[in-house]
Structure formats: structure tokens, C-alpha cells
PDB file of N, CA and C in Angstrom:
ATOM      1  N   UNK A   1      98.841 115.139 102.044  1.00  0.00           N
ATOM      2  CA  UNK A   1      98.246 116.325 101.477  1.00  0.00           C
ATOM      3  C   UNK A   1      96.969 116.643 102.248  1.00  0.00           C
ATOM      4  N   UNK A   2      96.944 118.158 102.829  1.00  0.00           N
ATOM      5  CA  UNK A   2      95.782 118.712 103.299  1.00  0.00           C
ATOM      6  C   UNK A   2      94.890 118.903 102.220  1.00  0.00           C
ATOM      7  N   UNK A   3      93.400 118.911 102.208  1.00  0.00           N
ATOM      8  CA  UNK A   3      92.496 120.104 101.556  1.00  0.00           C
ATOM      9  C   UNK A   3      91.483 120.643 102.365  1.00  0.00           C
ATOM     10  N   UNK A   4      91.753 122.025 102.542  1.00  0.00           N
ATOM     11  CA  UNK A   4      90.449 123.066 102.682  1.00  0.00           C
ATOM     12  C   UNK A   4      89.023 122.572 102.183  1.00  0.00           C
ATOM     13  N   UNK A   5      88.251 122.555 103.248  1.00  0.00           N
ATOM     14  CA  UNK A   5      86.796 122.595 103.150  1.00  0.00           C
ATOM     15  C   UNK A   5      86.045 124.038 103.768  1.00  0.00           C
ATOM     16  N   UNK A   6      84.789 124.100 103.428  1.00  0.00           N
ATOM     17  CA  UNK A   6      84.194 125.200 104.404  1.00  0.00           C
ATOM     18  C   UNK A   6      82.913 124.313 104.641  1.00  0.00           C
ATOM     19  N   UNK A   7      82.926 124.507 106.241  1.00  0.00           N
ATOM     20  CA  UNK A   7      81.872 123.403 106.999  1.00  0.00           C
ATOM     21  C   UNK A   7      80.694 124.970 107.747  1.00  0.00           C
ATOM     22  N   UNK A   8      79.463 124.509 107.593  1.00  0.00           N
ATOM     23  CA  UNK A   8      78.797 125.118 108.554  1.00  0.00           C
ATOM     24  C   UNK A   8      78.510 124.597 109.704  1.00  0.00           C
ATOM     25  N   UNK A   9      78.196 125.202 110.833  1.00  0.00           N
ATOM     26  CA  UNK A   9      78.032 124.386 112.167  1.00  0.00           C
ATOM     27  C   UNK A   9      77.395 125.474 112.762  1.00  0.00           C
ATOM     28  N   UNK A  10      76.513 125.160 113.951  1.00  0.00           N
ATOM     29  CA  UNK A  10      75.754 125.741 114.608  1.00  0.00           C
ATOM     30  C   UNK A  10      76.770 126.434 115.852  1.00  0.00           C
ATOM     31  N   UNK A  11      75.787 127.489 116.296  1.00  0.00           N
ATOM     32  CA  UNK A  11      76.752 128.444 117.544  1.00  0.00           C
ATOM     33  C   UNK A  11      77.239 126.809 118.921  1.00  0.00           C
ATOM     34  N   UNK A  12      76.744 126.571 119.298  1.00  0.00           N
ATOM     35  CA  UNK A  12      76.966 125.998 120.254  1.00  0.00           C
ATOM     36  C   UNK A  12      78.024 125.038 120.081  1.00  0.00           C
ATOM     37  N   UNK A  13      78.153 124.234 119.034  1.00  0.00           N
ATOM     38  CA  UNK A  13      79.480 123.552 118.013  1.00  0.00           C
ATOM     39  C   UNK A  13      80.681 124.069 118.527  1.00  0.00           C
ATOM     40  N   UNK A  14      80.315 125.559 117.452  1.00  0.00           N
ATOM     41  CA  UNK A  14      81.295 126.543 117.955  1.00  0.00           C
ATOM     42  C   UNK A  14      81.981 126.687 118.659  1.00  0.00           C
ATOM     43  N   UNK A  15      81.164 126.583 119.607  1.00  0.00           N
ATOM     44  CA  UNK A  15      81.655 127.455 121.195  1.00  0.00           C
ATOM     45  C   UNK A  15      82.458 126.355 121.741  1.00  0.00           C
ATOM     46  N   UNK A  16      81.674 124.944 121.706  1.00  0.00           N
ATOM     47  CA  UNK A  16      82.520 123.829 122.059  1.00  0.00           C
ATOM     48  C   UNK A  16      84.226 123.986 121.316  1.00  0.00           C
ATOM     49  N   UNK A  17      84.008 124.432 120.516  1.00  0.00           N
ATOM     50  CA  UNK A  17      85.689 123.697 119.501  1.00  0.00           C
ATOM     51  C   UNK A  17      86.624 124.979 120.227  1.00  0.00           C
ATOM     52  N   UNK A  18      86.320 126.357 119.810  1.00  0.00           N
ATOM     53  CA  UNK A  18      86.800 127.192 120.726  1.00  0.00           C
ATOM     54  C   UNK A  18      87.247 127.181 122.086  1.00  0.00           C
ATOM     55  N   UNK A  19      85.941 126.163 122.843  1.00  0.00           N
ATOM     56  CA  UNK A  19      86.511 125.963 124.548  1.00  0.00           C
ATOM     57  C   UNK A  19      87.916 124.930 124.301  1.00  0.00           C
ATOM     58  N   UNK A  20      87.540 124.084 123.832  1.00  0.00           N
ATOM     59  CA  UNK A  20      88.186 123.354 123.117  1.00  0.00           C
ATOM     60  C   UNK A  20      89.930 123.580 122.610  1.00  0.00           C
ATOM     61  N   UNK A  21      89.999 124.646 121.762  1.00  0.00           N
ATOM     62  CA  UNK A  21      90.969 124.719 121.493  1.00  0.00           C
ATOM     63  C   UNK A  21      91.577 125.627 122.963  1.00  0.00           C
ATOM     64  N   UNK A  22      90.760 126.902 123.624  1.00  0.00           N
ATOM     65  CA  UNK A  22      91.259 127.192 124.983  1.00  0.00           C
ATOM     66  C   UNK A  22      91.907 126.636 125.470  1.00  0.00           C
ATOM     67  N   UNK A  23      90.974 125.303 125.974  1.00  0.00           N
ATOM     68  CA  UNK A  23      91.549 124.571 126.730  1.00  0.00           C
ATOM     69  C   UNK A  23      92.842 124.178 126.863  1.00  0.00           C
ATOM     70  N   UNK A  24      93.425 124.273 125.640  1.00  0.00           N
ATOM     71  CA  UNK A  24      94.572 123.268 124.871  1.00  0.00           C
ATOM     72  C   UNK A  24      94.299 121.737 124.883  1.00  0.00           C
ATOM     73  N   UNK A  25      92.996 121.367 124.398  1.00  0.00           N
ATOM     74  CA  UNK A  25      93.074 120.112 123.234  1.00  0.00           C
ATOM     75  C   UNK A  25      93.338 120.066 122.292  1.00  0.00           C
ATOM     76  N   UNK A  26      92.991 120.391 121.499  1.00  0.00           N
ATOM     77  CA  UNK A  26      93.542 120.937 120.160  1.00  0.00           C
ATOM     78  C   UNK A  26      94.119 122.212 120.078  1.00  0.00           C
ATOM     79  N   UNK A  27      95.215 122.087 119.043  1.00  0.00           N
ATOM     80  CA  UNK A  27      95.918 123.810 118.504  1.00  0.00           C
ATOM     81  C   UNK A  27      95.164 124.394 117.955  1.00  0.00           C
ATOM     82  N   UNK A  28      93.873 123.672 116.996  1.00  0.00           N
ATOM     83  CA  UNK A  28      92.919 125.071 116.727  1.00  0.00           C
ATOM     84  C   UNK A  28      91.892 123.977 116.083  1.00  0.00           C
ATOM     85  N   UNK A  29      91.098 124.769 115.577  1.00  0.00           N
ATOM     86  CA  UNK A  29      89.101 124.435 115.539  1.00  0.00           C
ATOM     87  C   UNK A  29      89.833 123.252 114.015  1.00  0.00           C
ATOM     88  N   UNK A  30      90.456 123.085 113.283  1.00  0.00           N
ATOM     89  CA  UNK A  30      90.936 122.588 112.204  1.00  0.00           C
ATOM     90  C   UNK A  30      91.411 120.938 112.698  1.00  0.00           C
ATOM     91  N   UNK A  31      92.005 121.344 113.955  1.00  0.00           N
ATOM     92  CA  UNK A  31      92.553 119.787 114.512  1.00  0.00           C
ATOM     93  C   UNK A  31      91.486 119.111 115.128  1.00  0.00           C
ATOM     94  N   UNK A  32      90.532 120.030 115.917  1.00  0.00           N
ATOM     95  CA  UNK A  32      89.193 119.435 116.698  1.00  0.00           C
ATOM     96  C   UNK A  32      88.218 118.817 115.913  1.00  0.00           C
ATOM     97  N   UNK A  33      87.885 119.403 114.200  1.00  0.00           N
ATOM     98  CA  UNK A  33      87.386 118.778 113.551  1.00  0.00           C
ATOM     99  C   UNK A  33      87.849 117.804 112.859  1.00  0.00           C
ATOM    100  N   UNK A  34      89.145 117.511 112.615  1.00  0.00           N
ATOM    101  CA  UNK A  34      89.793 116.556 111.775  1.00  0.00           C
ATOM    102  C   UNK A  34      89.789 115.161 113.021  1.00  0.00           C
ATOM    103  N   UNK A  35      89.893 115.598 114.112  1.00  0.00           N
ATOM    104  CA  UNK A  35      89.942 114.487 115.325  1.00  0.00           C
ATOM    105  C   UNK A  35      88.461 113.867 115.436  1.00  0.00           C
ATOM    106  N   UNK A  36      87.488 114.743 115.161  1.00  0.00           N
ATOM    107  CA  UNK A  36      85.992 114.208 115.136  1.00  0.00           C
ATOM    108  C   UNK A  36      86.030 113.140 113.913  1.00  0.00           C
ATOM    109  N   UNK A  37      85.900 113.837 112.981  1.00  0.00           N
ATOM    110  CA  UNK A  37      86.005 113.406 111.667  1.00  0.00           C
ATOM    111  C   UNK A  37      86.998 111.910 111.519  1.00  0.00           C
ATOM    112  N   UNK A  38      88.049 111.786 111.869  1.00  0.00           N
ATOM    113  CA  UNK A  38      88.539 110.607 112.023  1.00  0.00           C
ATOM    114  C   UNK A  38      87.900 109.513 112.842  1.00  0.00           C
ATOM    115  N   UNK A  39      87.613 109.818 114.297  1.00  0.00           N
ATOM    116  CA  UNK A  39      86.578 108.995 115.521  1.00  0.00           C
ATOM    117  C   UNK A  39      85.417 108.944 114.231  1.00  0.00           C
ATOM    118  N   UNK A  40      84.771 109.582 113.516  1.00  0.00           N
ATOM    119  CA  UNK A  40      83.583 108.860 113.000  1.00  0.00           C
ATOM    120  C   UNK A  40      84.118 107.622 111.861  1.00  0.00           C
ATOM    121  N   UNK A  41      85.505 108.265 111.556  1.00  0.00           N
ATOM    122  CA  UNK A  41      85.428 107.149 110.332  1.00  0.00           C
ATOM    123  C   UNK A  41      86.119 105.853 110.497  1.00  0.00           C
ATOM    124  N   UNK A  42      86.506 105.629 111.907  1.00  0.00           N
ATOM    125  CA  UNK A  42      86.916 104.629 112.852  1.00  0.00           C
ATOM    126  C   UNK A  42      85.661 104.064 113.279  1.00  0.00           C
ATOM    127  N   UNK A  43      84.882 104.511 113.749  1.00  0.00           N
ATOM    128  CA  UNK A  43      84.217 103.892 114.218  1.00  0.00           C
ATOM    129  C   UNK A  43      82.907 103.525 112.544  1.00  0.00           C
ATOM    130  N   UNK A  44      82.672 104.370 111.653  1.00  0.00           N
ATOM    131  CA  UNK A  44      81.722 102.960 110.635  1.00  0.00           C
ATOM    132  C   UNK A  44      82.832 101.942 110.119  1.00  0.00           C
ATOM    133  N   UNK A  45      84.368 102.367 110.335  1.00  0.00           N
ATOM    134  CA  UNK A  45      85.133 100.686 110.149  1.00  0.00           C
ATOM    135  C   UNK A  45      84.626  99.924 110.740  1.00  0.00           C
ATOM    136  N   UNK A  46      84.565 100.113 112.188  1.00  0.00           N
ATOM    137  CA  UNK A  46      84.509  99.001 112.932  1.00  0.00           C
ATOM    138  C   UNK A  46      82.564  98.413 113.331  1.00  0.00           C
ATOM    139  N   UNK A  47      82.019  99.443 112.622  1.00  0.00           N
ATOM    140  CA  UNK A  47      81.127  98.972 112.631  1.00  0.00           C
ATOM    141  C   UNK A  47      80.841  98.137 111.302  1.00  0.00           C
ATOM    142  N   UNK A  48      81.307  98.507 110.164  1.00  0.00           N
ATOM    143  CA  UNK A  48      81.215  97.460 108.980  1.00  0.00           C
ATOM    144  C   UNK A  48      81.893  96.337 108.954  1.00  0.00           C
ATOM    145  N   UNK A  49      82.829  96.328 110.046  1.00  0.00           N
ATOM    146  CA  UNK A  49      83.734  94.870 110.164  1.00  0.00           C
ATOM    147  C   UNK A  49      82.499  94.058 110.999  1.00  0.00           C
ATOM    148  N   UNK A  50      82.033  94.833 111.882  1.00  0.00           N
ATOM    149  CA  UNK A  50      81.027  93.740 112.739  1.00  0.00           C
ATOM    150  C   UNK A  50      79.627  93.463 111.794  1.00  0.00           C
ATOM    151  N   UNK A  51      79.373  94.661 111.196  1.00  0.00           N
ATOM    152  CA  UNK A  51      77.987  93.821 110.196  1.00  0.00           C
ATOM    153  C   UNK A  51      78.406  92.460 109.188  1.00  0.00           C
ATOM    154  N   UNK A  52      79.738  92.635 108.774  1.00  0.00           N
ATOM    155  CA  UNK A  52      80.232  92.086 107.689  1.00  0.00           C
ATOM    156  C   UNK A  52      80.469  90.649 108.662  1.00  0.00           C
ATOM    157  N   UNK A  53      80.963  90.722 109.838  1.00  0.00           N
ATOM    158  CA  UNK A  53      81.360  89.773 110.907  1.00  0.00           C
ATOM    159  C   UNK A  53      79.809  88.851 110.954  1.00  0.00           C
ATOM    160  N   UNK A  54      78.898  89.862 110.988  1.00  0.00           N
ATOM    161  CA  UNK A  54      77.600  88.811 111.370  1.00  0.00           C
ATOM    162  C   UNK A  54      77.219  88.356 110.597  1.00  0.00           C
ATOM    163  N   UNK A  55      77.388  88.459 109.389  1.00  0.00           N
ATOM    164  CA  UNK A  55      76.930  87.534 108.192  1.00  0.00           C
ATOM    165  C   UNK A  55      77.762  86.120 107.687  1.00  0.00           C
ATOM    166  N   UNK A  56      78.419  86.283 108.807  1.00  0.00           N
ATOM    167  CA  UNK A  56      79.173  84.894 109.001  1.00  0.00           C
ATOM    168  C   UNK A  56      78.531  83.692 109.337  1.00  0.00           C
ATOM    169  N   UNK A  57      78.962  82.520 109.199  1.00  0.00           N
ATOM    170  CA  UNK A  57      78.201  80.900 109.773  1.00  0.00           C
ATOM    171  C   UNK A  57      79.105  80.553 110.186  1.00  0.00           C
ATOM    172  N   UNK A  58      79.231  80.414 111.666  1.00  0.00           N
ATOM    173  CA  UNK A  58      80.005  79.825 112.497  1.00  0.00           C
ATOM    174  C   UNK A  58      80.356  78.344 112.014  1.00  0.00           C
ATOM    175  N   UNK A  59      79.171  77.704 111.745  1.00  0.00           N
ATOM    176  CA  UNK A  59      79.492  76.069 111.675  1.00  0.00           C
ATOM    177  C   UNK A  59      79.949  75.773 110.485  1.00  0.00           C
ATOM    178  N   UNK A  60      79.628  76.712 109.644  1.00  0.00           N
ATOM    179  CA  UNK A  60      80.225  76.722 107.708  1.00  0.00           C
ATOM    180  C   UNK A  60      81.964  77.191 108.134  1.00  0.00           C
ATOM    181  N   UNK A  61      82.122  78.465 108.917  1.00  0.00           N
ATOM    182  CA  UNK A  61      83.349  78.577 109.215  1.00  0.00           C
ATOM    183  C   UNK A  61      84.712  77.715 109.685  1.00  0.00           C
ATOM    184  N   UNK A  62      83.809  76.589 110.332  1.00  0.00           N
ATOM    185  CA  UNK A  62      84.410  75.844 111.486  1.00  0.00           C
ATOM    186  C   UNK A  62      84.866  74.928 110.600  1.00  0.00           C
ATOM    187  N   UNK A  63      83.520  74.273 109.694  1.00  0.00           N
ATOM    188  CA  UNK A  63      83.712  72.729 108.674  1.00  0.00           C
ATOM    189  C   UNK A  63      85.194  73.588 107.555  1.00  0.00           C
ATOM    190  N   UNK A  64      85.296  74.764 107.308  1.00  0.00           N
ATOM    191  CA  UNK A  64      85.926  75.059 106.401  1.00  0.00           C
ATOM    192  C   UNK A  64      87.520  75.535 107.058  1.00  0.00           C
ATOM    193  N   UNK A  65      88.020  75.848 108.314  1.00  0.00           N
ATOM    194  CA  UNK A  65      89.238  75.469 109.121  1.00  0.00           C
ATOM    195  C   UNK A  65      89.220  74.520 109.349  1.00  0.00           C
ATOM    196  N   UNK A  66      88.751  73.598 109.566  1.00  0.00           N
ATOM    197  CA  UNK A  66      88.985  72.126 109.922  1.00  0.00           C
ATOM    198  C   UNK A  66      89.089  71.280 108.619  1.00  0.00           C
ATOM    199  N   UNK A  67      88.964  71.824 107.423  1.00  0.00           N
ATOM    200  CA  UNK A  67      89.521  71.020 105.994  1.00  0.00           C
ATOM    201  C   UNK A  67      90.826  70.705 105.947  1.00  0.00           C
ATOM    202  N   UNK A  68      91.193  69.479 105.754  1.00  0.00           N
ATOM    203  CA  UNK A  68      92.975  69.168 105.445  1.00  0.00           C
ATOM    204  C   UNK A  68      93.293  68.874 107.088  1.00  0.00           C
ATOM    205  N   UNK A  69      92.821  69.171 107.668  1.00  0.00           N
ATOM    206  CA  UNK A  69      93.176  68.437 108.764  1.00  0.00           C
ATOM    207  C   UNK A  69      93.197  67.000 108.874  1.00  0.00           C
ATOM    208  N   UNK A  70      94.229  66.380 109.028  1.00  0.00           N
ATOM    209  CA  UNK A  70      94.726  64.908 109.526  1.00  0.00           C
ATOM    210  C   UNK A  70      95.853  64.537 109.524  1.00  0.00           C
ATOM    211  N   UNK A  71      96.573  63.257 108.680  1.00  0.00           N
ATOM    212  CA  UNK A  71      97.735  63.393 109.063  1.00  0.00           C
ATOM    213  C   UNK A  71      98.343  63.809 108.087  1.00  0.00           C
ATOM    214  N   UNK A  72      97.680  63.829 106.703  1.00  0.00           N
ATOM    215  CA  UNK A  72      98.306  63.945 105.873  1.00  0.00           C
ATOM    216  C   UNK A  72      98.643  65.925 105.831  1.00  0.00           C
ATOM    217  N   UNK A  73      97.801  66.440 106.109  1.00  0.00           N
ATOM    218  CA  UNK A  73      97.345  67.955 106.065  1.00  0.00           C
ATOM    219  C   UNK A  73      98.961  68.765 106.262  1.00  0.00           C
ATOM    220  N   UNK A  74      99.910  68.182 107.790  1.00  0.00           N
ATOM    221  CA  UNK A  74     101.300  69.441 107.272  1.00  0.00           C
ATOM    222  C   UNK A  74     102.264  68.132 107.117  1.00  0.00           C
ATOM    223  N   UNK A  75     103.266  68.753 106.234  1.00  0.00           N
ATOM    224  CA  UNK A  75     104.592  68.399 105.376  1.00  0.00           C
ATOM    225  C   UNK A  75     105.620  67.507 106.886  1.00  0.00           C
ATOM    226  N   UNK A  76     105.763  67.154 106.900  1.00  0.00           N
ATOM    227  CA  UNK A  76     107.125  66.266 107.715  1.00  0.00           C
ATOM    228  C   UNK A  76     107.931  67.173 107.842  1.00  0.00           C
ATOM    229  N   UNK A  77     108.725  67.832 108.827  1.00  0.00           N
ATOM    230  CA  UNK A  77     109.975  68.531 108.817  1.00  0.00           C
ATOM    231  C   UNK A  77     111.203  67.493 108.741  1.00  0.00           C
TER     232      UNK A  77
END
């Protein structure tokens, strides 16, 4: 499901999405913004995976994969 917004943007914006759609990058000013709009919300993913990433402890990480390790740790096939 689409929904309609109404966005303001400055002339020069504009002119970009227009060259833009000219060009044939996009079929029209609707796809150029939905393509922005996605690249931003890709990229605070991947920036909240890396903040969320740094609040990690490597050596807390490490002691806690290396639990159950020995011989007893996998089943006999």
C-alpha cells in the first residue's frame, strides 16, 4: 500500500529531481523521493546496528561463546 504525502522542498531540490527524472533515473519526482527516503532509512539501520554493535564487550562476548565448550558440549552422532 502507497500513501500520499505533500512534502515542501526548496527550488534547487526541485530542479535536481526534475533533472533527475529527465535524465531517466527515475520515472518521476515520486520514485526519486521514495529512493532518497529509503537510502536514509538504510542507512540509520545500519547505523543503529553499529551503535548497538559498540556497546558490546568483546571479552564478555567471547567468555559467553566459549560456554559448553568441551567434550561434553555436542551429542555423539
Amino acid at each position: 500500500m502507497v500513501r500520499k504525502i505533500a512534502v515542501t522542498l526548496d527550488q534547487r531540490t526541485v530542479a535536481d529531481l526534475d533533472r533527475w527524472v529527465r535524465e531517466g533515473k527515475y520515472r518521476n519526482r515520486s520514485r526519486a523521493l521514495q529512493s532518497a527516503a529509503d537510502l536514509l532509512c538504510e542507512r540509520d539501520r545500519g547505523s543503529r546496528l553499529a551503535r548497538e554493535l559498540a556497546k558490546l564487550d568483546p571479552a564478555e562476548e567471547k567468555a559467553l561463546a566459549d560456554e559448553g565448550f568441551g567434550a561434553d558440549s555436542w551429542p555423539a552422532y
